[in-house]
N, C-alpha and C. Protein backbone atom coordinates (compact mmCIF):
# COMPACT_ATOMS: atom_id res chain seq x y z
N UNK A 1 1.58 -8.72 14.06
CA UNK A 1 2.60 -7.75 13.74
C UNK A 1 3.94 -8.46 13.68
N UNK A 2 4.84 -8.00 12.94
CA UNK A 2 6.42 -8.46 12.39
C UNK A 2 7.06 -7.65 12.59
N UNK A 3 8.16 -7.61 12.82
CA UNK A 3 9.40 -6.99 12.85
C UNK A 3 10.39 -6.96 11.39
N UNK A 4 10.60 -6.18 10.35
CA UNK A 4 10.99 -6.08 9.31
C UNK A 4 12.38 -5.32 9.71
N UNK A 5 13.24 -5.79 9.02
CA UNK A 5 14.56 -4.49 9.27
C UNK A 5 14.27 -3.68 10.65
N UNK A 6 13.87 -4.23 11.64
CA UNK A 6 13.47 -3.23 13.16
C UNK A 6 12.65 -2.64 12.78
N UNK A 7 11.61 -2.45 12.01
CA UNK A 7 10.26 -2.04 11.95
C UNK A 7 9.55 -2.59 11.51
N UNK A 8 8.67 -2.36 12.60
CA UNK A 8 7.17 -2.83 12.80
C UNK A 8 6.44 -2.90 11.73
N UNK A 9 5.65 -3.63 11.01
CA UNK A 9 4.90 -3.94 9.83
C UNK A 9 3.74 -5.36 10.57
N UNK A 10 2.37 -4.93 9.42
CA UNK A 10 1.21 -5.50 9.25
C UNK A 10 1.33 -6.02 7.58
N UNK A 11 1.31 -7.34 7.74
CA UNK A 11 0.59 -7.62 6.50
C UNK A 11 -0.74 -8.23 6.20
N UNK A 12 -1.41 -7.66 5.46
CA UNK A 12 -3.05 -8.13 5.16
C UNK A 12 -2.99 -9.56 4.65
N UNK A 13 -3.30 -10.45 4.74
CA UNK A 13 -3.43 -11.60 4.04
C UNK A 13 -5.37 -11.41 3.21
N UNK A 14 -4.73 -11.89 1.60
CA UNK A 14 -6.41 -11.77 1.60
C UNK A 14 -6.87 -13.26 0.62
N UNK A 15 -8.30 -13.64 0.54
CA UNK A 15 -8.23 -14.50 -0.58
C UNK A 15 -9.56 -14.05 -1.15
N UNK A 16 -10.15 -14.21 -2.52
CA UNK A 16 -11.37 -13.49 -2.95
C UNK A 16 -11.71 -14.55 -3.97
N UNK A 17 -12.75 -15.12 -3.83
CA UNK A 17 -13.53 -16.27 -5.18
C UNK A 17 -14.57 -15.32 -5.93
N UNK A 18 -14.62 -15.32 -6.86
CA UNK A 18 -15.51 -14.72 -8.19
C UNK A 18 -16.74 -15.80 -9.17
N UNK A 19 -17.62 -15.86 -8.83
CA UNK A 19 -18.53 -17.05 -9.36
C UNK A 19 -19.19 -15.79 -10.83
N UNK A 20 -18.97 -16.84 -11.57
CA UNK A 20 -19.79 -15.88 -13.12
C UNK A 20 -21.12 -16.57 -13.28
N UNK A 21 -21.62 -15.41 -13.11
CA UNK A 21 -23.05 -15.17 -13.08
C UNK A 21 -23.58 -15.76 -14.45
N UNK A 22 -23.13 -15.72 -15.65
CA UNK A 22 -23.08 -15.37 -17.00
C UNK A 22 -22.08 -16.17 -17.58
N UNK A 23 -22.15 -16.53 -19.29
CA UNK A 23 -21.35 -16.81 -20.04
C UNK A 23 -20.55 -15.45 -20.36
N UNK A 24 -19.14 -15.45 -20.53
CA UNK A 24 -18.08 -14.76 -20.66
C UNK A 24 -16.98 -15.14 -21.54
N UNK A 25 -17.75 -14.59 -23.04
CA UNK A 25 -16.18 -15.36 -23.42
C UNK A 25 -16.17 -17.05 -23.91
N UNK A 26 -14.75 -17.47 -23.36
CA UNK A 26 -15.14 -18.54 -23.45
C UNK A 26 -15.19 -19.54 -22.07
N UNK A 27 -15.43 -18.99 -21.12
CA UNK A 27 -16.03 -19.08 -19.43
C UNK A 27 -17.54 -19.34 -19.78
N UNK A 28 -17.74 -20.72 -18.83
CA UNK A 28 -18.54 -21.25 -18.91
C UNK A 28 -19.30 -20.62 -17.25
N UNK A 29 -21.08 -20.49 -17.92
CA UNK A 29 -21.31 -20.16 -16.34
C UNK A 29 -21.44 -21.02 -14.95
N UNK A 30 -20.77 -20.15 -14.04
CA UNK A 30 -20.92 -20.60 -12.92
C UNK A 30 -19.00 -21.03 -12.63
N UNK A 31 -18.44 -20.79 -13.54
CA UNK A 31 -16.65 -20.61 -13.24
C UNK A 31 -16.54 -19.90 -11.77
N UNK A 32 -15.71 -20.58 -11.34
CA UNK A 32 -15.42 -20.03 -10.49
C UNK A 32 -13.59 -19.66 -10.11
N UNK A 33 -13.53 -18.64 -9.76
CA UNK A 33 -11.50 -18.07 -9.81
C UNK A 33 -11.40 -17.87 -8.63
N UNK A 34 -10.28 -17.91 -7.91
CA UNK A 34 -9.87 -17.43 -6.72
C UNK A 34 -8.43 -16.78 -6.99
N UNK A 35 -8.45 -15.97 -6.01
CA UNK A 35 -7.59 -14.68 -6.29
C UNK A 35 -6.99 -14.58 -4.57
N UNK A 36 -5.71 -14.63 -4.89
CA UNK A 36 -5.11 -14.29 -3.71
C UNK A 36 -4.13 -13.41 -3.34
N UNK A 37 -3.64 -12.22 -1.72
CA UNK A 37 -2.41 -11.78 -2.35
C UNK A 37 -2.41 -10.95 -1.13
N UNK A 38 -1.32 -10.20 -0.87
CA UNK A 38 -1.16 -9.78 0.25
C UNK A 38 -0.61 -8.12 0.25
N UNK A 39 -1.01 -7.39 1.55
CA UNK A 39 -0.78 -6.03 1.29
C UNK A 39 0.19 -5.69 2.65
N UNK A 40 1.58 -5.66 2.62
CA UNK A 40 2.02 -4.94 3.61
C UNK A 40 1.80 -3.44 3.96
N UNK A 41 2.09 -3.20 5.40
CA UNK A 41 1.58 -1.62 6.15
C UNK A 41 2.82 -1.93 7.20
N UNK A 42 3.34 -0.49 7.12
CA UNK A 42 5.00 -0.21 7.86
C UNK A 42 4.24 0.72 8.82
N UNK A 43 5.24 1.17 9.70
CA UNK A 43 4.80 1.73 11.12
C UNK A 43 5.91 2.72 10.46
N UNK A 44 5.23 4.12 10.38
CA UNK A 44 6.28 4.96 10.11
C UNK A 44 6.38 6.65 11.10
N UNK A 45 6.86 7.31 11.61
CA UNK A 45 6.72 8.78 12.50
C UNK A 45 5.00 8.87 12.37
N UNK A 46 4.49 9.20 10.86
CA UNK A 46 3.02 9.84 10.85
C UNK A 46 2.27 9.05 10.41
N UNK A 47 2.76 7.18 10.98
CA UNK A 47 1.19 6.42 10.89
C UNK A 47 1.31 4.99 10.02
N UNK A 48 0.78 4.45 9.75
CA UNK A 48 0.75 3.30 8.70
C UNK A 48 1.02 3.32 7.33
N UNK A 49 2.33 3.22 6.82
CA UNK A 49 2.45 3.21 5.47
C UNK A 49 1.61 2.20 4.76
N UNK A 50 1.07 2.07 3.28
CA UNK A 50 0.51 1.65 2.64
C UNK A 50 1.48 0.93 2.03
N UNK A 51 1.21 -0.02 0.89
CA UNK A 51 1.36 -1.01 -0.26
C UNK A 51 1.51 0.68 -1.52
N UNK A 52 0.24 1.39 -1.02
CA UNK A 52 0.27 2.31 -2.05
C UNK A 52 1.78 3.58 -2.03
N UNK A 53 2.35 3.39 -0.74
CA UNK A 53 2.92 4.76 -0.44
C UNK A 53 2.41 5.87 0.06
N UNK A 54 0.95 5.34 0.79
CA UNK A 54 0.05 6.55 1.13
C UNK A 54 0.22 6.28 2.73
N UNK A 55 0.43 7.62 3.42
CA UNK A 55 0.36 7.59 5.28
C UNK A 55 -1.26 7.28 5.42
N UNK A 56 -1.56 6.20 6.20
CA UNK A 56 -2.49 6.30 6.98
C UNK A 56 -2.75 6.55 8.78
N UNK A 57 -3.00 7.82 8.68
CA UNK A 57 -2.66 8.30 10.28
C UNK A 57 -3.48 7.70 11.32
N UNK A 58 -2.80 7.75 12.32
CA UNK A 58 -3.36 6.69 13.52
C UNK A 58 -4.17 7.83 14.21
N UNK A 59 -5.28 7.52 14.71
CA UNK A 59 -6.22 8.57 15.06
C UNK A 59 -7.08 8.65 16.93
């Protein structure tokens, strides 16, 4: 957890590899991509703000 402007925030760290099964294009099989990227979550009165703008309530 971080301290942002005096509030509390989570950020997700993520990383995701994609192996192609298949020719694609002009992707040869067995390519492989990695994808990376991160999702902050604020501490707000009614719960965990989202990346999306959606409350997720603490339960």
């Amino acid at each position: 957890m971080e301290k942002v402007n005096g509030t509390k925030a989570y950020i997700l760290h993520h990383r995701t590899s994609v192996k192609d099964l298949m020719e694609l294009g002009n992707r040869a099989l067995g390519t492989i991509e990695t994808f990376s990227g991160n999702y902050p979550f604020q501490w707000t009165e009614k719960g965990w703000m989202g990346p999306d703008n959606h409350i997720y309530p603490v339960k």
